[in-house]
N, C-alpha and C. Protein backbone atom coordinates (compact mmCIF):
# COMPACT_ATOMS: atom_id res chain seq x y z
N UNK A 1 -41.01 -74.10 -40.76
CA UNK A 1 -39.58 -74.09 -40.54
C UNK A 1 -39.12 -75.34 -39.80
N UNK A 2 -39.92 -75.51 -38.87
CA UNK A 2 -39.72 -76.99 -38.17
C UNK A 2 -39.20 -78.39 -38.69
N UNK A 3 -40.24 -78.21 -39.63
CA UNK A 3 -40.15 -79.46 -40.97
C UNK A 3 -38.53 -79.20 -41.79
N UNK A 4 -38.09 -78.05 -41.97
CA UNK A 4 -37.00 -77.89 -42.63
C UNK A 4 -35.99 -78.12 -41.70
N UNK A 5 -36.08 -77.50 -40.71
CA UNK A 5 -34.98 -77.73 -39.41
C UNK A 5 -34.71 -79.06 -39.07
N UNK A 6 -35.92 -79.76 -39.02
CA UNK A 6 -36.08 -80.53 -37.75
C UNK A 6 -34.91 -81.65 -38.11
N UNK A 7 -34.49 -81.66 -39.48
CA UNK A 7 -33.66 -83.22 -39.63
C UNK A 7 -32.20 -83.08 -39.18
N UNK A 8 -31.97 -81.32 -38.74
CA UNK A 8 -30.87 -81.29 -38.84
C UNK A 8 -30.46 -82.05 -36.97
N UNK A 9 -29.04 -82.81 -36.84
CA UNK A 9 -29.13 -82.96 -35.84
C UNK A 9 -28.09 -81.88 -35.16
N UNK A 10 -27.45 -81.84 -34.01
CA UNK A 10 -27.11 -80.93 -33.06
C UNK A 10 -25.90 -80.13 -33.46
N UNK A 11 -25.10 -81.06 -33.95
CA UNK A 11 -23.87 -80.96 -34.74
C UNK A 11 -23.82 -80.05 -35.84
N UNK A 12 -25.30 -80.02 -36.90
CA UNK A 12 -25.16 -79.49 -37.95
C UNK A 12 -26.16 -78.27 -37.62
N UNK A 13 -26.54 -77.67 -36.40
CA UNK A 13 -27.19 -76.65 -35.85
C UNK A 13 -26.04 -75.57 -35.82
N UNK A 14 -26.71 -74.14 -36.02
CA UNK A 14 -25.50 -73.01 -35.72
C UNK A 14 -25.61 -72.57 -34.79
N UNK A 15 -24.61 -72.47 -34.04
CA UNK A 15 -24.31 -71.86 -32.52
C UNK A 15 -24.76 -70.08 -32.66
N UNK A 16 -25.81 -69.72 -31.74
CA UNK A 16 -26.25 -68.40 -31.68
C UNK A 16 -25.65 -67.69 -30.64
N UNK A 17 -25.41 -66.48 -30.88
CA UNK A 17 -25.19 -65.90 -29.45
C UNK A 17 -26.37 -64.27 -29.57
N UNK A 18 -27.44 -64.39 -28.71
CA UNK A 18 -28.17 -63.02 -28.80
C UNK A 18 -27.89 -62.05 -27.56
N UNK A 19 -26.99 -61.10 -28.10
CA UNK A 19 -26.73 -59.99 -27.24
C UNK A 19 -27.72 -59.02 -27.25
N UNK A 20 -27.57 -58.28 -25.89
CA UNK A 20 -28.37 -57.29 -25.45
C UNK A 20 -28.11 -56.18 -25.79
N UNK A 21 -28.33 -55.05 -25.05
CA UNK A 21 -28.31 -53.15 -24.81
C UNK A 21 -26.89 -53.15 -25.39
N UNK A 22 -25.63 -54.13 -24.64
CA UNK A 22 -24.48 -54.06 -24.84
C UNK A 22 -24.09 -55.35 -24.95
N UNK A 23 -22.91 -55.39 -26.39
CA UNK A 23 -22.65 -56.39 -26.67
C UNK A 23 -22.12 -57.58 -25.68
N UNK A 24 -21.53 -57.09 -24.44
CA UNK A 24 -21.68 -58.40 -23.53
C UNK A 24 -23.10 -58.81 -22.60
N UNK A 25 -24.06 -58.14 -22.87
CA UNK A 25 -24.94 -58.45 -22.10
C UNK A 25 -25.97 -59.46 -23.26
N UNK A 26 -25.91 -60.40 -22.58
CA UNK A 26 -26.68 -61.72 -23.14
C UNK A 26 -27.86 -62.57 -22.73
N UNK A 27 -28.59 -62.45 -23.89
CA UNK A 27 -30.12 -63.41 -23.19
C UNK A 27 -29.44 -64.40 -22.80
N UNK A 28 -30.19 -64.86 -21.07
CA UNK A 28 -30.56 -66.43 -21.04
C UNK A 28 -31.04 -67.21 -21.72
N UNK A 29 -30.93 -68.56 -20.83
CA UNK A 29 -32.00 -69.67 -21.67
C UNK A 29 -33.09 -69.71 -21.22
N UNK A 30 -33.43 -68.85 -20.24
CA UNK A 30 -34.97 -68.33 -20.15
C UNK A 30 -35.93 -67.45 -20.46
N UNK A 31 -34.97 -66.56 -21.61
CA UNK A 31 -35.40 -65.38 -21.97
C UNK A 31 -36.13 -65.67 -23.69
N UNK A 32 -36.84 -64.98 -24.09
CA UNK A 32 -38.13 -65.54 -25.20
C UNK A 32 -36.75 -65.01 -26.20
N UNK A 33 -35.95 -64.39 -26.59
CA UNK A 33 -34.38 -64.20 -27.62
C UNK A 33 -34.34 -65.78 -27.96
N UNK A 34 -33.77 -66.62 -26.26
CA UNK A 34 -33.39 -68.21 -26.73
C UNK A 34 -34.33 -68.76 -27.49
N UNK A 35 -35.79 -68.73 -26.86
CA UNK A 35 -36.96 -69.39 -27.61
C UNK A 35 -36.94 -69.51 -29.23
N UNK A 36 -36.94 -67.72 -29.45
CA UNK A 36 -36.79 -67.49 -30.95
C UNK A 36 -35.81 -68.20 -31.45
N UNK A 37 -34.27 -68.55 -31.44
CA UNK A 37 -33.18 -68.78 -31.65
C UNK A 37 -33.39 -69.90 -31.94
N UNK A 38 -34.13 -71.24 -31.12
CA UNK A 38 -34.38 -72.73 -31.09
C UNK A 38 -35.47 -72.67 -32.21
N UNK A 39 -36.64 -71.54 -32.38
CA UNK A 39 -37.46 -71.72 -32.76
C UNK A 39 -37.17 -71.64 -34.23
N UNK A 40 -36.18 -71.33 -34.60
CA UNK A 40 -35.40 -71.02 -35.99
C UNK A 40 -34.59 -72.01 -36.35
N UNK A 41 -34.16 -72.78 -35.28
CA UNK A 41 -33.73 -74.06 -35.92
C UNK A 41 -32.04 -74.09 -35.36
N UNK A 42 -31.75 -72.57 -34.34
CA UNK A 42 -30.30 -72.88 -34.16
C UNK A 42 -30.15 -73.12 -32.16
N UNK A 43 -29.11 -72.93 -31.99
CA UNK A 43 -28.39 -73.44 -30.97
C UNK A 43 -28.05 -71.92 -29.91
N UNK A 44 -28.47 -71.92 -28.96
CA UNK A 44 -28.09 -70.58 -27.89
C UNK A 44 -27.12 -70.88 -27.09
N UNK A 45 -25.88 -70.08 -27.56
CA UNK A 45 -24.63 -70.44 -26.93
C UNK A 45 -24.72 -70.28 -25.52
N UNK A 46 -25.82 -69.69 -25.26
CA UNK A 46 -25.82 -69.31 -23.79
C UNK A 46 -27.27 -69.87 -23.02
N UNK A 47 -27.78 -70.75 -23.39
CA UNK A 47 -28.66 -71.41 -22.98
C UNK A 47 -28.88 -71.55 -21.47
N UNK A 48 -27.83 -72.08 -20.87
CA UNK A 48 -27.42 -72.57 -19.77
C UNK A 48 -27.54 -71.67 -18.50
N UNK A 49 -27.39 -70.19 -18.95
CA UNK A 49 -27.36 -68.84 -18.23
C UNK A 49 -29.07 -68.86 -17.84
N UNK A 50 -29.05 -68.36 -16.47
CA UNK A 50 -30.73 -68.34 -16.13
C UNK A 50 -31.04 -66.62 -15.77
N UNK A 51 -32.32 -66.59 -15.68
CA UNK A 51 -33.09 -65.40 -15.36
C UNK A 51 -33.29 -64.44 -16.71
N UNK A 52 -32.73 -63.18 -16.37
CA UNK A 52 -32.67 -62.52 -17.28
C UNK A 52 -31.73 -62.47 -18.36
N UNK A 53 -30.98 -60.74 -18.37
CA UNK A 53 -30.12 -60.81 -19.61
C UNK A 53 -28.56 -60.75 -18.50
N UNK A 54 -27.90 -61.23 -18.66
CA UNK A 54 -26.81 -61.70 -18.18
C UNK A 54 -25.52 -60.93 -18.88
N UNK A 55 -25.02 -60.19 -17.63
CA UNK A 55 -23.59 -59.37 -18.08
C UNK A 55 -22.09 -60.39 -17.76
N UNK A 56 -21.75 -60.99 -19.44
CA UNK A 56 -20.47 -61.69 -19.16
C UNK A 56 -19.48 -61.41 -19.79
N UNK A 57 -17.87 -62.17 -19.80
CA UNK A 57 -17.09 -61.49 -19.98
C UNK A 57 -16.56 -61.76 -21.59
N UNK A 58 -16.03 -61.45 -22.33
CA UNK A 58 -15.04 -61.82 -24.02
C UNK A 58 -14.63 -62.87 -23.58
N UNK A 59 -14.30 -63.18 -22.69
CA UNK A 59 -13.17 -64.68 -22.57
C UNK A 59 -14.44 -65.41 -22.69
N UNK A 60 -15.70 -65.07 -21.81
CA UNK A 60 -16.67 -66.88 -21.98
C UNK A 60 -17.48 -66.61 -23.44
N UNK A 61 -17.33 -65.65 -24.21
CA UNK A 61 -18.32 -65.43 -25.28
C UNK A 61 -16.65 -66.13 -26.49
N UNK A 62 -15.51 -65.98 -25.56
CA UNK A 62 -14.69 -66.28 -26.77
C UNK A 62 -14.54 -67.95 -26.72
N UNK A 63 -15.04 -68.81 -25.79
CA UNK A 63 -15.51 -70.24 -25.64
C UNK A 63 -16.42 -70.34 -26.07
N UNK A 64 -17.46 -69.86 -25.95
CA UNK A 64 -18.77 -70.41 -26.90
C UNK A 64 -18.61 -70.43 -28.31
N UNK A 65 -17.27 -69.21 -28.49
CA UNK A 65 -17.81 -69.26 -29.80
C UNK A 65 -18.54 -69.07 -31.19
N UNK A 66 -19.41 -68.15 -30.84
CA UNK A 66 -20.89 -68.67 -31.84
C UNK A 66 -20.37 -68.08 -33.20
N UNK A 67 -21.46 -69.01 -34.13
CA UNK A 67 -21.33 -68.72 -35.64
C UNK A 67 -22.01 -67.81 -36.03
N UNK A 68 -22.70 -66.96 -35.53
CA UNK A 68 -23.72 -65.83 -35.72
C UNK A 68 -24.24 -65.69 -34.44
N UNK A 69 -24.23 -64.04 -34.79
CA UNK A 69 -24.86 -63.03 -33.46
C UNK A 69 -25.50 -62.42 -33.78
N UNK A 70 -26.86 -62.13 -33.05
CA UNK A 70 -27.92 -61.26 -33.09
C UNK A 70 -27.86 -60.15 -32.26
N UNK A 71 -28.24 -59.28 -32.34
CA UNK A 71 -28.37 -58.02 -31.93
C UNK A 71 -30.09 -57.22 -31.81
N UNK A 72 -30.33 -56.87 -30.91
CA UNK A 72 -31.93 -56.52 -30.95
C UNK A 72 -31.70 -55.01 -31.69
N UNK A 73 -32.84 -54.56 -31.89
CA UNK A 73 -33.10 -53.31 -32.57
C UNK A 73 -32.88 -52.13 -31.77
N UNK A 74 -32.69 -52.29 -30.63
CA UNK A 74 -32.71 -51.02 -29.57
C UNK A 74 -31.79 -51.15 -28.19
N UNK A 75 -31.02 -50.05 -28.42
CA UNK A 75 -30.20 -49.90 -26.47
C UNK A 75 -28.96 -49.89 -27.81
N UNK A 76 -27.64 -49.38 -27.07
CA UNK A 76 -26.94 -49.22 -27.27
C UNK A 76 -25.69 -50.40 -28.02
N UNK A 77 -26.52 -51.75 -28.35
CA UNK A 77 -25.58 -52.35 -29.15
C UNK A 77 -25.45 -52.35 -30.91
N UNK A 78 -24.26 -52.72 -31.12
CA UNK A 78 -24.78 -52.43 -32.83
C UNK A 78 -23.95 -53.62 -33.55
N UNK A 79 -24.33 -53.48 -34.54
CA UNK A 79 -23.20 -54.57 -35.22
C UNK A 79 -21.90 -53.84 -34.83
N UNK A 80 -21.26 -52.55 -35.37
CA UNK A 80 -20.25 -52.09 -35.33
C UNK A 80 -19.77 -52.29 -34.20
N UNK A 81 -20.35 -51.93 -32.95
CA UNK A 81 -19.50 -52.32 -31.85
C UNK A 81 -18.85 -53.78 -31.20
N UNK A 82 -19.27 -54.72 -31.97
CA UNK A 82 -18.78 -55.69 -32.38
C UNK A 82 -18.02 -56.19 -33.61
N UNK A 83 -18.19 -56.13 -34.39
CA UNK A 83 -17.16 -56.14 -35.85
C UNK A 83 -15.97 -55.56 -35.87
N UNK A 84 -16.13 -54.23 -35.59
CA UNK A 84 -15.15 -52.67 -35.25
C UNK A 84 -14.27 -52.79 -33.76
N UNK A 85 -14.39 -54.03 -33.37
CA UNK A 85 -13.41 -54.42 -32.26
C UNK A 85 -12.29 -55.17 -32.31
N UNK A 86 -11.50 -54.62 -32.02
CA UNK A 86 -10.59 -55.67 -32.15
C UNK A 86 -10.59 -57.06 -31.19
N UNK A 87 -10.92 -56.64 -30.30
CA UNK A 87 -11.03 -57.96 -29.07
C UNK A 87 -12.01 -58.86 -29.74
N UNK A 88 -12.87 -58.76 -30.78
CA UNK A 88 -14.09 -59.55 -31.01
C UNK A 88 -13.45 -60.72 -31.92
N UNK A 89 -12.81 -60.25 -32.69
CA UNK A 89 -12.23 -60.67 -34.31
C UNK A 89 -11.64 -61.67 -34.18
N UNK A 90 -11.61 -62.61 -32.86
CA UNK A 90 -11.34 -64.11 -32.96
C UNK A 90 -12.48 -65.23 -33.21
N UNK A 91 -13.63 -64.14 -32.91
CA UNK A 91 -15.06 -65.10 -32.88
C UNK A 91 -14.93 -65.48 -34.62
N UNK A 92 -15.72 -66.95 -34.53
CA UNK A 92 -15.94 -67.19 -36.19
C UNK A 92 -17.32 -66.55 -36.47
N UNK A 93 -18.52 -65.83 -35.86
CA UNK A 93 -18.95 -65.06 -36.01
C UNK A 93 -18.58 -63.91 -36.82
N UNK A 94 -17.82 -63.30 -36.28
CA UNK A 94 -17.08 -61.79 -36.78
C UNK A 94 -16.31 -62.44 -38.21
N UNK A 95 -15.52 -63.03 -38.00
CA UNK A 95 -14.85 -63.84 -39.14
C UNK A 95 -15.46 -63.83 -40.23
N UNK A 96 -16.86 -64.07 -40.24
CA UNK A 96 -17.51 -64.89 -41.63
C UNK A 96 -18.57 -63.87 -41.60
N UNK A 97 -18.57 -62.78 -41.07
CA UNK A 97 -19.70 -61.44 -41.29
C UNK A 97 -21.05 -61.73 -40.82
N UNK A 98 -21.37 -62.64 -39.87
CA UNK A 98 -22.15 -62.91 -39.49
C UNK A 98 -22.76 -62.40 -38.03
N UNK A 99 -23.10 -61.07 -38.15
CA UNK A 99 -23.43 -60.23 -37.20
C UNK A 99 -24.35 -59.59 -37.54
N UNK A 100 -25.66 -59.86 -37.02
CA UNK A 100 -26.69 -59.00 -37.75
C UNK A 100 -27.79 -58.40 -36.59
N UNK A 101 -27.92 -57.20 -36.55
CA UNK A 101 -29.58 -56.49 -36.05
C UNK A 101 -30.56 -56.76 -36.41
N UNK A 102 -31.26 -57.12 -35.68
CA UNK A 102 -32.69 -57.74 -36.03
C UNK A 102 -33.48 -56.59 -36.45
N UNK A 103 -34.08 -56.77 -37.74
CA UNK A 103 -35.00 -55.68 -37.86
C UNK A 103 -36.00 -55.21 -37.48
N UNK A 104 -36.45 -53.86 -37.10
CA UNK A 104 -37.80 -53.49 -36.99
C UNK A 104 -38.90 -52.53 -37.44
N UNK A 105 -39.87 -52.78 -37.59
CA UNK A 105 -41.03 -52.01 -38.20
C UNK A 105 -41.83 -51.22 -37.14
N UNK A 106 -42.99 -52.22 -36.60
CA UNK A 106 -43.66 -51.64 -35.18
C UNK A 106 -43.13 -52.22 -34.10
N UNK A 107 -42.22 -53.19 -33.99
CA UNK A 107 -41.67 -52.72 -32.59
C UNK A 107 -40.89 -54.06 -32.41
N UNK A 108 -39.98 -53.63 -31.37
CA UNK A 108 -38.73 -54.77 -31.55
C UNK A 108 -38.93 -56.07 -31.89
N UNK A 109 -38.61 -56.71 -32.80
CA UNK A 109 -38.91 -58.38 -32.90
C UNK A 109 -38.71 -59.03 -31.94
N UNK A 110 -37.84 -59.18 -31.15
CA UNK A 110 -37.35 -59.86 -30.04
C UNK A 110 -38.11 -60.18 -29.08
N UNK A 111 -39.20 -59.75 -29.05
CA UNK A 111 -40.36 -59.44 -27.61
C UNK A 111 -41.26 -60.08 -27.90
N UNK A 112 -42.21 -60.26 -27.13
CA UNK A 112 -42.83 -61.16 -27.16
C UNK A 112 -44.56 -60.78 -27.83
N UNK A 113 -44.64 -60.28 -28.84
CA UNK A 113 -45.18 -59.49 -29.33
C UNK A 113 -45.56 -60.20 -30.73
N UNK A 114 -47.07 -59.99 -31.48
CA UNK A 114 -47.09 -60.81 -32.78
C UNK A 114 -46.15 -60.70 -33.68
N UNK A 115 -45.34 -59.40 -33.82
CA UNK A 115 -44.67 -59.45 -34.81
C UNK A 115 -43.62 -60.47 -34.38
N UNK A 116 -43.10 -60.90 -33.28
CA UNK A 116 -41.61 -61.66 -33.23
C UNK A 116 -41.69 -62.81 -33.95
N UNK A 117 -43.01 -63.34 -34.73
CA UNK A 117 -43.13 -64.14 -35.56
C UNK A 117 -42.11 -64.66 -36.58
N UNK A 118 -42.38 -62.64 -37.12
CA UNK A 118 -41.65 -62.61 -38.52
C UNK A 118 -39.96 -62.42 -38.11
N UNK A 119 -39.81 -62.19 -36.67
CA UNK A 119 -38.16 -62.22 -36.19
C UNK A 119 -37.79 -63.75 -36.53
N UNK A 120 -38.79 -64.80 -35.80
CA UNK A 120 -38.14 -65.70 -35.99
C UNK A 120 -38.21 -66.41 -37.56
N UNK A 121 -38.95 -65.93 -38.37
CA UNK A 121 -38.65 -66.61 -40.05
C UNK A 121 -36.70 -65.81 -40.60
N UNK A 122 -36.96 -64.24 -40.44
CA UNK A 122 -35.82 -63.50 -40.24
C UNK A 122 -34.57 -64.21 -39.99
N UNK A 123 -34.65 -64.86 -39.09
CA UNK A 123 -33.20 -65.25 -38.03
C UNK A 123 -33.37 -67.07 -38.70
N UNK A 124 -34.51 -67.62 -39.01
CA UNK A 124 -34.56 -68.48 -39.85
C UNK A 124 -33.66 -68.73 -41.15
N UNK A 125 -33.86 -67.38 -41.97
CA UNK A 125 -33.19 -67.23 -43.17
C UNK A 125 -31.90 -66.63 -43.13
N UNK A 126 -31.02 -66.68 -41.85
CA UNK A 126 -30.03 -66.08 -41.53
C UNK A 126 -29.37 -66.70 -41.31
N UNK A 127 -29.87 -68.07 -40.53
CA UNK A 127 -28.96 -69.07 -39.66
C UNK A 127 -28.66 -70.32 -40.89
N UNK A 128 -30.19 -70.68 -41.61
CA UNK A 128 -30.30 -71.35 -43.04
C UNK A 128 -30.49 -71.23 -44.36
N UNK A 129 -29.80 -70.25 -45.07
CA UNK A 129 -30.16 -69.71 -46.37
C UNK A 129 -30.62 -70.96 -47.07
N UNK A 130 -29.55 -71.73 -47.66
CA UNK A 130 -30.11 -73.05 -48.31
C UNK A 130 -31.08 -73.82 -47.76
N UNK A 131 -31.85 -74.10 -46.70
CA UNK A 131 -32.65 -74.69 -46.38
C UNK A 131 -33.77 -74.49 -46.08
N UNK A 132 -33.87 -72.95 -45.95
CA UNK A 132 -35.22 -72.32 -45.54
C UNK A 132 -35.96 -72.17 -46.80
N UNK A 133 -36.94 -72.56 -46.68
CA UNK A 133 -37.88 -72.11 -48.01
C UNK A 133 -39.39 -71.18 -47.39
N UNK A 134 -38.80 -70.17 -47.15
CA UNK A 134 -39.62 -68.95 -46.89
C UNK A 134 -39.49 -67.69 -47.54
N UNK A 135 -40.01 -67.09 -48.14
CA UNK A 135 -40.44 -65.50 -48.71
C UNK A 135 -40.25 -64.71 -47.35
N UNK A 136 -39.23 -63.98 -46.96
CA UNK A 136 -40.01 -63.00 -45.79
C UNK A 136 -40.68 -62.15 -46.06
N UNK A 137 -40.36 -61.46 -47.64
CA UNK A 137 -40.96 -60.65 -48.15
C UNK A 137 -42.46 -60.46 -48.42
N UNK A 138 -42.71 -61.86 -48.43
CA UNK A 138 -44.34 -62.34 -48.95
C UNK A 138 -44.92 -62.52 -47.26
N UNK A 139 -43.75 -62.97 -46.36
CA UNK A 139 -44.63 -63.18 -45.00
C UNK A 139 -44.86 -62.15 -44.62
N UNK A 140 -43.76 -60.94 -44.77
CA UNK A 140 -44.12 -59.87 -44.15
C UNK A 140 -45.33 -59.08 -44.30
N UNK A 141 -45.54 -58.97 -45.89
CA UNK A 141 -46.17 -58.30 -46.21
C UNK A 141 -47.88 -58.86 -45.92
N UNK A 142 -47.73 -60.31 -46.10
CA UNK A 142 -49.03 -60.77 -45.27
C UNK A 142 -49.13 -60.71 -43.76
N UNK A 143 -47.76 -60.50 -42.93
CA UNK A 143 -48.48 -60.32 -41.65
C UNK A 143 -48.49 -59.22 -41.32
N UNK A 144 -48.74 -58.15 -41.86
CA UNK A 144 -48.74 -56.55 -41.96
C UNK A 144 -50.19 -56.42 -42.27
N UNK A 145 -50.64 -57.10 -43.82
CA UNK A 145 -51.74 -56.67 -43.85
C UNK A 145 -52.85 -57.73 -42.99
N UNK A 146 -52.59 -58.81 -42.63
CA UNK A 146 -53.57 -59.35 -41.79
C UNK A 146 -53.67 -58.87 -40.44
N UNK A 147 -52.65 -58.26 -39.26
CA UNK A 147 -52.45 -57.97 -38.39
C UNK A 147 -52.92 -56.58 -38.06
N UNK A 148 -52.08 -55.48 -39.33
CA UNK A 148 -52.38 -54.12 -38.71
C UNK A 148 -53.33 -53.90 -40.14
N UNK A 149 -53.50 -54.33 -41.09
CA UNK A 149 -54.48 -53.78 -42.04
C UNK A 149 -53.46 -52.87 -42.66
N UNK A 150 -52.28 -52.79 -42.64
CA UNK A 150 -51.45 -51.95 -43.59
C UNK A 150 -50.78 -52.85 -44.82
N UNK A 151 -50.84 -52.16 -45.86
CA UNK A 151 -49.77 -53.12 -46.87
C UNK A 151 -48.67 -52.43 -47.06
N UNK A 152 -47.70 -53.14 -46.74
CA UNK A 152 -46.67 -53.07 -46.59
C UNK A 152 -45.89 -53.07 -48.26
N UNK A 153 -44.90 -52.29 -48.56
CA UNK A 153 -44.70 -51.77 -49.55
C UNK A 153 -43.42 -53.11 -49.68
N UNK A 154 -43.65 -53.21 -51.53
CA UNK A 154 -42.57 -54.18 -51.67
C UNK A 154 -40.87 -53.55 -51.29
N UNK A 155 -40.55 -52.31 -51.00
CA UNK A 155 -39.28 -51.74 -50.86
C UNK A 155 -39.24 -51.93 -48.98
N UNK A 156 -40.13 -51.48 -48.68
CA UNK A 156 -40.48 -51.48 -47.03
C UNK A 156 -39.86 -53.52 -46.74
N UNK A 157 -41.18 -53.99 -47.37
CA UNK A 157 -40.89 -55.33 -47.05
C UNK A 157 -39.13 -55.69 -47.43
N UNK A 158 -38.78 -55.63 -48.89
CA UNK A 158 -36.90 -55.64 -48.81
C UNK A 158 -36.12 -55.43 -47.85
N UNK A 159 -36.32 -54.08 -47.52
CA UNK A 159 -35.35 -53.28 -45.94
C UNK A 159 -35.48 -54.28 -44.95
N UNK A 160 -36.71 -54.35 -44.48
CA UNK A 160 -37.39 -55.19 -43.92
C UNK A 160 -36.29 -56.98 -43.50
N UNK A 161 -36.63 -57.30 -44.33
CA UNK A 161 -35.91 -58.76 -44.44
C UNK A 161 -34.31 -59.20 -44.59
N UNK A 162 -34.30 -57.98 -45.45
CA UNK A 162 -32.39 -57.58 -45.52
C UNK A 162 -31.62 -57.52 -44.70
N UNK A 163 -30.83 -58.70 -44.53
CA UNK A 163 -29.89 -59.16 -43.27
C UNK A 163 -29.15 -58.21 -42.98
């Protein structure tokens, strides 16, 4: 992914924003969410924020901005409670349907865990459709069966990767 990313410069990077439990609660730029986010090739609107996950307000998430939001698999945030807001619907995020839950199988992608691998190809092919040249379908299903010894079903793997 690196190799595909890497030419892009800062400008032509997409601004991320990865929310927490609740849609204002937001990874830092010290939290392994940002890592993934850079590691995919985009930009953490909230980089700058330290420690943990950080409770802020619509007005500074409505300055950042971002062009896509992530959402972890677990705690009380969802796409809907963002989309289904009215206060949200100035973000160009919300605008262009770009609000997505990260998927999960054995256990949240987001963490720091082998699978967050396949989070970050995931959020890869989310942030760069045209530029990514990855199968998640084919990664998944190889890091399923190399990892847990399960093969992963071509419908499983679909759900799976499906933004």
């Amino acid at each position: 992914m690196v190799e595909q990313t890497g030419a892009l410069d800062e400008a032509e990077r997409v601004r991320v924003l990865f929310s927490g439990t609740e849609p204002l609660r937001i990874a830092s730029g010290d939290m392994y969410q940002t890592f993934m986010v850079e590691a995919a090739g985009g930009v953490s609107v909230s980089a700058e924020l330290t420690g943990y996950w950080n409770d802020v307000n619509l007005e500074q998430v409505l300055l950042w901005d971002p062009e896509v939001i992530f959402i972890p698999s677990y705690g009380g945030a969802s796409v809907e409670a963002i989309t289904e807001s009215a206060e949200w619907q100035a973000l160009d995020a919300v605008k262009a349907g770009r609000v997505y839950q990260l998927p999960q199988f054995t256990a949240p992608l987001d963490t720091p865990v082998p699978d967050s691998v396949l989070g970050i190809v995931w959020m890869a092919q989310i942030l760069y459709p045209d530029i990514i040249d990855l199968d998640c379908v084919a990664e998944a299903q190889f890091f399923y069966r190399t990892w847990y010894d399960y093969e992963l079903s071509d419908e499983e793997a679909a759900a799976f990767c499906s933004p």
